[in-house]
PDB file of N, CA and C in Angstrom:
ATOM      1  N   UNK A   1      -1.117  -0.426  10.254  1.00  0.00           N
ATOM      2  CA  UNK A   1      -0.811  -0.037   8.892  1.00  0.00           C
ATOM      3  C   UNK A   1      -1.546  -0.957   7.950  1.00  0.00           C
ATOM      4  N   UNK A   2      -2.011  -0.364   7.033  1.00  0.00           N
ATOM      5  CA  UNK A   2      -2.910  -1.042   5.958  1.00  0.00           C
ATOM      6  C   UNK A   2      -1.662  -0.995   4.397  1.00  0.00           C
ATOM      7  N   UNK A   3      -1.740  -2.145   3.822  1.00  0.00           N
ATOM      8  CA  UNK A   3      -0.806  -1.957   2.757  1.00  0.00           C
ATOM      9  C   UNK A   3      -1.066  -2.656   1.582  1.00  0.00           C
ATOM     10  N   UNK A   4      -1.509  -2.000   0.348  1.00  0.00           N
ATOM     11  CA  UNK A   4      -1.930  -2.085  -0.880  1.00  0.00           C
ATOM     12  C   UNK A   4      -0.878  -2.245  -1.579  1.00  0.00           C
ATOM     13  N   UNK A   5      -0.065  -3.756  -1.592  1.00  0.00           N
ATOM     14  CA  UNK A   5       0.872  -4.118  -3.155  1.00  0.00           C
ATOM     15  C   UNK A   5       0.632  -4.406  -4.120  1.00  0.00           C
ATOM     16  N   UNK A   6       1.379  -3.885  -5.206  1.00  0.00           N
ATOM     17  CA  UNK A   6       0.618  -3.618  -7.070  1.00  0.00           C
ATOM     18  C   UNK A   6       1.949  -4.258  -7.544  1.00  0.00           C
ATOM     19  N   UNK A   7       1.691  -4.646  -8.731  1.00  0.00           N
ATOM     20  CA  UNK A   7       2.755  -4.845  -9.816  1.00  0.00           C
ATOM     21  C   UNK A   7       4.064  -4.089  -9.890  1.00  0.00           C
ATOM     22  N   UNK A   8       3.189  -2.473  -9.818  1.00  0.00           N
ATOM     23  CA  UNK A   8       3.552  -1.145  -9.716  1.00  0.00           C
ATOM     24  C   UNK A   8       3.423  -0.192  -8.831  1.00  0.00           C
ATOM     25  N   UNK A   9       3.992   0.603  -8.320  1.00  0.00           N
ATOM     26  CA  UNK A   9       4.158   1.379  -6.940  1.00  0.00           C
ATOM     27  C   UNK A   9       2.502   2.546  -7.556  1.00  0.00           C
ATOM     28  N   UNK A  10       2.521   2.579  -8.953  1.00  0.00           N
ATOM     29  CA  UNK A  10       1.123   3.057  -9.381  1.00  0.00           C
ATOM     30  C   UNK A  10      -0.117   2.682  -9.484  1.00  0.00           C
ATOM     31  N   UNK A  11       0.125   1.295  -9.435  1.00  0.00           N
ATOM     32  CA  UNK A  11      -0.845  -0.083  -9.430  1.00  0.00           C
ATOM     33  C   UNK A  11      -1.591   0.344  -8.450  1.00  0.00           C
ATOM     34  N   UNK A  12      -0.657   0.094  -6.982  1.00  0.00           N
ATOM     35  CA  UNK A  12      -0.640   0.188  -5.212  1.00  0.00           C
ATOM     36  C   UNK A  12      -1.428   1.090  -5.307  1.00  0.00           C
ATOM     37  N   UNK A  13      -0.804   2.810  -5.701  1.00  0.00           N
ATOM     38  CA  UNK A  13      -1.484   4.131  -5.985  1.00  0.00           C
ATOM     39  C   UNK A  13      -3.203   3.838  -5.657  1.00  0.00           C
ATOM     40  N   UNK A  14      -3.364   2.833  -6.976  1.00  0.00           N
ATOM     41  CA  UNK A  14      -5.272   3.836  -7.068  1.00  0.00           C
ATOM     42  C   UNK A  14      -5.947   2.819  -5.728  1.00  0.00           C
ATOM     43  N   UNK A  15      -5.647   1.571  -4.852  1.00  0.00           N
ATOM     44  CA  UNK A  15      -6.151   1.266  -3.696  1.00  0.00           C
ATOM     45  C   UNK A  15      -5.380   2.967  -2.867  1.00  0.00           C
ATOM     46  N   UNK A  16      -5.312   3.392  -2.333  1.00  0.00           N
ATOM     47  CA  UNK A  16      -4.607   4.276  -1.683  1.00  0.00           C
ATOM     48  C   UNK A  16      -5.496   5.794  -2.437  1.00  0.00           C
ATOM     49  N   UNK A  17      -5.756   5.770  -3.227  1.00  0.00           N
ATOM     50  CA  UNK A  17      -6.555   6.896  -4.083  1.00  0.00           C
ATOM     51  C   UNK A  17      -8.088   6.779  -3.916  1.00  0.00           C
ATOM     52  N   UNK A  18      -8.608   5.498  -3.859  1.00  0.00           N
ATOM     53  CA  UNK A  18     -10.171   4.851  -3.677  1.00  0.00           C
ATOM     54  C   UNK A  18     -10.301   5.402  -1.881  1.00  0.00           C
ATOM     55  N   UNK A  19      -9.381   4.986  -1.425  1.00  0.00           N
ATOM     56  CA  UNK A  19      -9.423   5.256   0.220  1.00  0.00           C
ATOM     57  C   UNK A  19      -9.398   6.582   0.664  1.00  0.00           C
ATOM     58  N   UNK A  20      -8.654   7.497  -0.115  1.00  0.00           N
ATOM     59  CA  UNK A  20      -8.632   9.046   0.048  1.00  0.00           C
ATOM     60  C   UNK A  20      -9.455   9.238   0.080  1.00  0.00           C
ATOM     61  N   UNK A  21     -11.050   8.542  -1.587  1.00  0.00           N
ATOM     62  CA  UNK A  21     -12.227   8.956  -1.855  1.00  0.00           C
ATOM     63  C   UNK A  21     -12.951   8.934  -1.020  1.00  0.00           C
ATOM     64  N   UNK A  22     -13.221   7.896   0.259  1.00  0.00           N
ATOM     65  CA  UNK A  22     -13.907   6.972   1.086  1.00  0.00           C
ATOM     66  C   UNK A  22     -13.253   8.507   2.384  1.00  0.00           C
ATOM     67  N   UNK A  23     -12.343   8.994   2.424  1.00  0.00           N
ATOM     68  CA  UNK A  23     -12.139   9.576   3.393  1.00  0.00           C
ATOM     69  C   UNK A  23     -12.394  11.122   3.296  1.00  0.00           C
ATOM     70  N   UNK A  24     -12.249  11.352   2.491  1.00  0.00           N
ATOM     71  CA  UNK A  24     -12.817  13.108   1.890  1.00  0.00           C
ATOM     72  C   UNK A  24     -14.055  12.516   2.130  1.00  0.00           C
ATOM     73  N   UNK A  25     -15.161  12.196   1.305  1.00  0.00           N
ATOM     74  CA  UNK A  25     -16.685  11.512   1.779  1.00  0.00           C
ATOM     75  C   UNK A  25     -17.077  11.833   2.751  1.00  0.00           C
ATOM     76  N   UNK A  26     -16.318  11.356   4.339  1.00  0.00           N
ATOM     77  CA  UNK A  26     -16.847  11.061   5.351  1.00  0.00           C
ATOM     78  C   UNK A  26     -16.503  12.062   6.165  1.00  0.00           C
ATOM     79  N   UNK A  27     -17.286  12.582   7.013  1.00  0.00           N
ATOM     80  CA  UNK A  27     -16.499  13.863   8.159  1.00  0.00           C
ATOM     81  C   UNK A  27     -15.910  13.288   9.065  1.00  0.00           C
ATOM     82  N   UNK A  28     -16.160  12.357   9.222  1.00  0.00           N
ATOM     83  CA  UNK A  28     -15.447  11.150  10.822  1.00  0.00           C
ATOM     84  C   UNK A  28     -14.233  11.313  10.097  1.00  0.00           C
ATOM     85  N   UNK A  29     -13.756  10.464   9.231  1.00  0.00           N
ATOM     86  CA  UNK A  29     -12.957   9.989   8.726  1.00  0.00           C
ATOM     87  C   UNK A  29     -11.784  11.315   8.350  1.00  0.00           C
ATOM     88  N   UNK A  30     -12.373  12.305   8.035  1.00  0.00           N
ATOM     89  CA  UNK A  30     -11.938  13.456   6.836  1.00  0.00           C
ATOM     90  C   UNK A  30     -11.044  14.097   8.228  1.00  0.00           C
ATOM     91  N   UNK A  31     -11.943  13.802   9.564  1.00  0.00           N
ATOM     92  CA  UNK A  31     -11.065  14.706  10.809  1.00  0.00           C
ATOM     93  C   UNK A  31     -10.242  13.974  11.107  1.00  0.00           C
ATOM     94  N   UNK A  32     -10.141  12.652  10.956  1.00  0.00           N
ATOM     95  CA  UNK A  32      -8.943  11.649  11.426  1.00  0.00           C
ATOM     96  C   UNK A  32      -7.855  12.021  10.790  1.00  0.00           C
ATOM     97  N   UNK A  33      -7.809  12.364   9.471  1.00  0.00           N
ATOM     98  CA  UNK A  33      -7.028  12.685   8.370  1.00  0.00           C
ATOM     99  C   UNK A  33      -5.352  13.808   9.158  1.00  0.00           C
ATOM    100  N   UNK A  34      -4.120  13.199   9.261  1.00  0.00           N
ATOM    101  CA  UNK A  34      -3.682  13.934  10.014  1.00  0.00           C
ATOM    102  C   UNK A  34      -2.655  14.249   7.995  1.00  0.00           C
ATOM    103  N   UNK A  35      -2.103  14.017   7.746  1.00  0.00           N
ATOM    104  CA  UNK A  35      -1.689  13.779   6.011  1.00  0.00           C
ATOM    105  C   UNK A  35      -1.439  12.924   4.984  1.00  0.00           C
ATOM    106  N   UNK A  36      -1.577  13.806   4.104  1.00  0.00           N
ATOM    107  CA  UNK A  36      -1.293  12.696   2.839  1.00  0.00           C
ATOM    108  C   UNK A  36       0.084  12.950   1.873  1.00  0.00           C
ATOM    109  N   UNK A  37      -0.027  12.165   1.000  1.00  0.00           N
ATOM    110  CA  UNK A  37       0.795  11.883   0.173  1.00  0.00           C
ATOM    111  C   UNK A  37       0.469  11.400  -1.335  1.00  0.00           C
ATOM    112  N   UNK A  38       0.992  11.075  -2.077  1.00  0.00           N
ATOM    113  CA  UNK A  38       0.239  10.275  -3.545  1.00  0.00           C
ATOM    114  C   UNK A  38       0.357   8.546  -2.803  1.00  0.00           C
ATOM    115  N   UNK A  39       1.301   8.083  -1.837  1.00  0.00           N
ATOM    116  CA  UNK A  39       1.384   7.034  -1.364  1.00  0.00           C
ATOM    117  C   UNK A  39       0.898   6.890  -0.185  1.00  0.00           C
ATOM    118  N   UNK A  40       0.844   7.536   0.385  1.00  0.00           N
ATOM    119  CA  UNK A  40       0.190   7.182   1.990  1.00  0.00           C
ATOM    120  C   UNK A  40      -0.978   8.118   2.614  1.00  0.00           C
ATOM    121  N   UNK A  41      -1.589   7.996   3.085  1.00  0.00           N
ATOM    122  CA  UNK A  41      -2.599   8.372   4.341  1.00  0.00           C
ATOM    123  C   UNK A  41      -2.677   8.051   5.778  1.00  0.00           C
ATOM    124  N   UNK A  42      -2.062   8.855   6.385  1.00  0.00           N
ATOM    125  CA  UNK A  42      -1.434   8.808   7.572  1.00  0.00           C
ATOM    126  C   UNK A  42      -3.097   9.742   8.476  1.00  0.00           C
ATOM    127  N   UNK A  43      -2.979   9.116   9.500  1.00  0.00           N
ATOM    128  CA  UNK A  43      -4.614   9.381  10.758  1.00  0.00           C
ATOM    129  C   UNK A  43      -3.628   9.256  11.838  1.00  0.00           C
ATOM    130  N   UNK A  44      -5.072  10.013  12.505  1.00  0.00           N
ATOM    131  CA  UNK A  44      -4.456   9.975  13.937  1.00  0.00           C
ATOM    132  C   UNK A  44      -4.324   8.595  14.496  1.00  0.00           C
ATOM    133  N   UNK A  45      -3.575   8.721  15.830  1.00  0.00           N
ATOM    134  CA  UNK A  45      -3.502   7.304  16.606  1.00  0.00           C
ATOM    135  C   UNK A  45      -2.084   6.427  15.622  1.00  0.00           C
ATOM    136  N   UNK A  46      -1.026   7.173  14.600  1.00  0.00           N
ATOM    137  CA  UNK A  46      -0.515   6.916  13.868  1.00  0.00           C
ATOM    138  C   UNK A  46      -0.718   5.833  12.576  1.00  0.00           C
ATOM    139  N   UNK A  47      -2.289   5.627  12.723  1.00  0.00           N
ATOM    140  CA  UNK A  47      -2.740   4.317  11.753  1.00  0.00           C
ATOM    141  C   UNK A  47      -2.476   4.849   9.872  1.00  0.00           C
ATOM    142  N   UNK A  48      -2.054   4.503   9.271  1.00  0.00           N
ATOM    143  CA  UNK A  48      -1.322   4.768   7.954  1.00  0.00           C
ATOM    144  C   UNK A  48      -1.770   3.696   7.100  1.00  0.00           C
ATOM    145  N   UNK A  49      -2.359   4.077   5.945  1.00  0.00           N
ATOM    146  CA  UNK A  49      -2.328   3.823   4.570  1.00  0.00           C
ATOM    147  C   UNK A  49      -1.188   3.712   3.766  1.00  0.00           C
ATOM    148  N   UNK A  50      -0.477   2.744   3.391  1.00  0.00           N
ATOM    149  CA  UNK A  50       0.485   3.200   2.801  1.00  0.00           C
ATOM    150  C   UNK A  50       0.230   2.331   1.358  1.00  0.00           C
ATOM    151  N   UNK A  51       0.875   2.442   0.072  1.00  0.00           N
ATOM    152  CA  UNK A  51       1.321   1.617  -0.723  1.00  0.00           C
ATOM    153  C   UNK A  51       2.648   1.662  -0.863  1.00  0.00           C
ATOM    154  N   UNK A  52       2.759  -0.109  -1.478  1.00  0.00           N
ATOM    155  CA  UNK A  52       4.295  -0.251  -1.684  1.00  0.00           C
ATOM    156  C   UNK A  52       4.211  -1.224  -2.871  1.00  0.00           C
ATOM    157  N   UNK A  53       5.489  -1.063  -4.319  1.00  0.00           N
ATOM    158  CA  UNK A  53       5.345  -1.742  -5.423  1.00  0.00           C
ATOM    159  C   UNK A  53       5.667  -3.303  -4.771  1.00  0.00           C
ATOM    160  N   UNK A  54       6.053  -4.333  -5.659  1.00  0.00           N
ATOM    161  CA  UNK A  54       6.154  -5.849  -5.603  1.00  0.00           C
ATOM    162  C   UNK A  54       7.573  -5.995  -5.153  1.00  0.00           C
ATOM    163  N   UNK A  55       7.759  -5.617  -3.971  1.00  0.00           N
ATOM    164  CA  UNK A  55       9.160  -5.765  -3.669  1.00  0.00           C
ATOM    165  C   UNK A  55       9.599  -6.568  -2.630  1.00  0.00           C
ATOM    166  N   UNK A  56      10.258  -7.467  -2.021  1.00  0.00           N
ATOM    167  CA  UNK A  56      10.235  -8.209  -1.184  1.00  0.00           C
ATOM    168  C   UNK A  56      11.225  -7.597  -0.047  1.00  0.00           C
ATOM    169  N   UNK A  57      11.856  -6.857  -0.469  1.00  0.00           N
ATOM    170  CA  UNK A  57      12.479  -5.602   0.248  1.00  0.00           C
ATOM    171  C   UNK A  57      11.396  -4.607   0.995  1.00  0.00           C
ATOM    172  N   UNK A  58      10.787  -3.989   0.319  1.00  0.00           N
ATOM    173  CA  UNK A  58      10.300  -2.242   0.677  1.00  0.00           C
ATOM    174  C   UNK A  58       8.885  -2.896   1.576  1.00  0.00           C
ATOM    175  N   UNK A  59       8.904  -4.213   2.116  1.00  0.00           N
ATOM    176  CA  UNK A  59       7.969  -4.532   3.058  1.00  0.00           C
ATOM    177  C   UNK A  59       8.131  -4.694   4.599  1.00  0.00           C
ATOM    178  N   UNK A  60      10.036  -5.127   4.385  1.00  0.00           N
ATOM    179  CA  UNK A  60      10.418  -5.720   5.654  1.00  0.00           C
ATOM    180  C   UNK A  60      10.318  -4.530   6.587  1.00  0.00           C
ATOM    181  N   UNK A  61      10.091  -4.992   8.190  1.00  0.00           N
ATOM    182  CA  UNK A  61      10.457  -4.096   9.368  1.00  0.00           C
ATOM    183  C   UNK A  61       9.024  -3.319   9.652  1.00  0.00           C
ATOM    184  N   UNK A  62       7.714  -3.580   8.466  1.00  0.00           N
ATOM    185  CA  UNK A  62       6.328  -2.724   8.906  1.00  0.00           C
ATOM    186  C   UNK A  62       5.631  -3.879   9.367  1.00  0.00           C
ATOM    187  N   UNK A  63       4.573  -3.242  10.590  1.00  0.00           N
ATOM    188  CA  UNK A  63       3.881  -3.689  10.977  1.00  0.00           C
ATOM    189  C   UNK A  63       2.274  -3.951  10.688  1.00  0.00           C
ATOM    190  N   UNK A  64       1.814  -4.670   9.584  1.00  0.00           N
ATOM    191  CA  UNK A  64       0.481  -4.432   9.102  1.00  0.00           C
ATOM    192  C   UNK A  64      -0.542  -5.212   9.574  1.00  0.00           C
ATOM    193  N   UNK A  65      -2.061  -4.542   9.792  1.00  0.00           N
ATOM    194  CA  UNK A  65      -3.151  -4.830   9.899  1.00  0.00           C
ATOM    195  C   UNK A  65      -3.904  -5.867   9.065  1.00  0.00           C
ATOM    196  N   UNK A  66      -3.155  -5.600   7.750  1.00  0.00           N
ATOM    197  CA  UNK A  66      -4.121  -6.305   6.683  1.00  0.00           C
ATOM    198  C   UNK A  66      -3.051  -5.677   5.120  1.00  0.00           C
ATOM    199  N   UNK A  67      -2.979  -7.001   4.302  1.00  0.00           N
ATOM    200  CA  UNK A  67      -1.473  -6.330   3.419  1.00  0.00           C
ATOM    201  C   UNK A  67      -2.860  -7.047   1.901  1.00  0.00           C
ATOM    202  N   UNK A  68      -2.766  -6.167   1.091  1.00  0.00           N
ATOM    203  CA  UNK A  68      -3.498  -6.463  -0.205  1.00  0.00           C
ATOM    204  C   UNK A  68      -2.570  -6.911  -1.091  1.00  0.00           C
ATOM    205  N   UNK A  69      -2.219  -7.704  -1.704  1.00  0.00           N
ATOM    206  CA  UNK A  69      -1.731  -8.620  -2.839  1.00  0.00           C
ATOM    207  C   UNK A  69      -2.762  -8.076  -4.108  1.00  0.00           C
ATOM    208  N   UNK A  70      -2.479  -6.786  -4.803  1.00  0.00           N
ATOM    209  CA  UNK A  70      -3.116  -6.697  -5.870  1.00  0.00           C
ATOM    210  C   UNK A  70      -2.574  -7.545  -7.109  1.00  0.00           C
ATOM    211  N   UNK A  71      -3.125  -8.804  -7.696  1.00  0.00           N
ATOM    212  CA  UNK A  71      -2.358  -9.613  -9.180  1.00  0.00           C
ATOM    213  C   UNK A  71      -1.417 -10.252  -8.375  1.00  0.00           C
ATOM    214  N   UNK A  72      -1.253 -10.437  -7.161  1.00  0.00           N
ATOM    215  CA  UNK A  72      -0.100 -11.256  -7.039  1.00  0.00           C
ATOM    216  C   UNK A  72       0.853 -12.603  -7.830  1.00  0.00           C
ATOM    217  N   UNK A  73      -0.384 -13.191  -8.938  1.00  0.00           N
ATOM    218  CA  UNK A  73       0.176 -13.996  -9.460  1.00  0.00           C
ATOM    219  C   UNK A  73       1.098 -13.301 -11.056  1.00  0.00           C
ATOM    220  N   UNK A  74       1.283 -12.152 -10.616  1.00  0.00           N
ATOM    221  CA  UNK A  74       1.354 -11.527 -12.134  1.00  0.00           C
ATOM    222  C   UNK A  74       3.113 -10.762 -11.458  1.00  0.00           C
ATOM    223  N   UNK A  75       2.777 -10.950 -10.429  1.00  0.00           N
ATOM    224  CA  UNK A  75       4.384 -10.219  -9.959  1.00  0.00           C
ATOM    225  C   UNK A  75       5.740 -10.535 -10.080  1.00  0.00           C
ATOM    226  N   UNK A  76       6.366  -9.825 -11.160  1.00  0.00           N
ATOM    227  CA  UNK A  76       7.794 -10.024 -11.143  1.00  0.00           C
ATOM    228  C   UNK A  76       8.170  -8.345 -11.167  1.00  0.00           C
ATOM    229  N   UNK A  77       9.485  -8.547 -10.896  1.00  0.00           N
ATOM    230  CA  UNK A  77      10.824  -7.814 -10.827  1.00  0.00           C
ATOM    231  C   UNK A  77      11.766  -7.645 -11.421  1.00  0.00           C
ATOM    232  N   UNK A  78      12.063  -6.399 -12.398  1.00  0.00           N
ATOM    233  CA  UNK A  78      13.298  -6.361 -13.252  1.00  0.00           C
ATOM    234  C   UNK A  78      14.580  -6.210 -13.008  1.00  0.00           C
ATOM    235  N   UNK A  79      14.849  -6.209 -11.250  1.00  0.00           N
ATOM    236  CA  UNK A  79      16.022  -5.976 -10.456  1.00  0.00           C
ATOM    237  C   UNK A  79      16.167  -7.976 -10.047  1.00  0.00           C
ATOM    238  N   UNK A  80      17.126  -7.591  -9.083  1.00  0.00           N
ATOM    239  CA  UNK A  80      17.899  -8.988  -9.247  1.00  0.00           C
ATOM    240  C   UNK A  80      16.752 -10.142  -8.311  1.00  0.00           C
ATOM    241  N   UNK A  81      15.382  -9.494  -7.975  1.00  0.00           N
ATOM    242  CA  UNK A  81      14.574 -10.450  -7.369  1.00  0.00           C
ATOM    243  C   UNK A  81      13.538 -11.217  -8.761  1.00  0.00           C
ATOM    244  N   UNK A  82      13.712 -10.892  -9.634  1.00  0.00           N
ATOM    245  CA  UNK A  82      13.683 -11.503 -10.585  1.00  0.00           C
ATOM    246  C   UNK A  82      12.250 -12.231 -10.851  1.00  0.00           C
ATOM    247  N   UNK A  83      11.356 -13.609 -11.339  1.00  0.00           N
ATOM    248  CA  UNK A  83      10.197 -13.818 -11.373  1.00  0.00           C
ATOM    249  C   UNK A  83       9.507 -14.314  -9.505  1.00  0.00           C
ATOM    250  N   UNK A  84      10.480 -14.793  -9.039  1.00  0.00           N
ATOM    251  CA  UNK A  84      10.630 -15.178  -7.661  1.00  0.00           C
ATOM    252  C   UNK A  84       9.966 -14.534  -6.612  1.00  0.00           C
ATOM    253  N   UNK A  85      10.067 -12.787  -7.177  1.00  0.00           N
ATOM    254  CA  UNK A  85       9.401 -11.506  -6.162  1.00  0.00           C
ATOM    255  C   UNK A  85       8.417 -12.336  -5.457  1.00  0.00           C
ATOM    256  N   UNK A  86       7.585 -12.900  -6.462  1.00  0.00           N
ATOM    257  CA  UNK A  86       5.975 -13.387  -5.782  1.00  0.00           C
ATOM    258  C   UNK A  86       6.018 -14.210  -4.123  1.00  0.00           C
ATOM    259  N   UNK A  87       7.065 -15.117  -4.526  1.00  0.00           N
ATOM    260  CA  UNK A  87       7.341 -16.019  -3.496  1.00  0.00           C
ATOM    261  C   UNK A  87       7.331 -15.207  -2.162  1.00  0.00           C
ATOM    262  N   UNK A  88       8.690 -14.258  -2.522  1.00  0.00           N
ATOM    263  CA  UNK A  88       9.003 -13.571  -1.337  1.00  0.00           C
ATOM    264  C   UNK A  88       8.289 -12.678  -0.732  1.00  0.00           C
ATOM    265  N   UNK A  89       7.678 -12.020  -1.758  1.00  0.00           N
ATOM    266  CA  UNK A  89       6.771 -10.839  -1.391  1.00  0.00           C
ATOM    267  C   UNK A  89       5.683 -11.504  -0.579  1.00  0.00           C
ATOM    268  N   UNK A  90       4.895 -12.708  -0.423  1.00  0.00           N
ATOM    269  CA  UNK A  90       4.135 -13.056  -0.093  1.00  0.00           C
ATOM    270  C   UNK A  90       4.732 -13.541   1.011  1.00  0.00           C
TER     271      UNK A  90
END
């Protein structure tokens, strides 16, 4: 699993939208394509694109390849994880 975190679960969005581009593009890629979503891109062999907003929650229990910290120094939370998210999220 590949995972693009944003500020915003919309932030996450356009890494996850650039990769769609990169995969429509390519015919290799375009046949791997098993579905999508506005959040994820799911291939065969179950390998998944996903995004997820700055949450130190909505990360636990996945298994990732490679996790993107988009602004990480810019990440807070208006729920009870508060300016801290960063810490945890990371």
């Amino acid at each position: 699993m590949g995972v693009p975190v944003g500020t915003r679960q919309g932030q996450a969005r356009v890494f996850v939208d650039h990769g769609r581009g990169v995969v429509k593009a390519s015919p290799t890629l375009r046949g791997e394509l098993v579905s999508e979503t506005m959040d994820e891109l799911v291939f065969t062999d179950g390998r998944v694109l996903a995004a997820f907003p700055c949450s130190a929650r909505t990360g636990r229990g996945f298994a990732a390849r490679f996790i993107l910290l988009d602004e990480l120094a810019h990440y807070f939370s208006d729920d009870l994880e508060g300016p801290q998210v960063a810490r945890r999220v990371f």
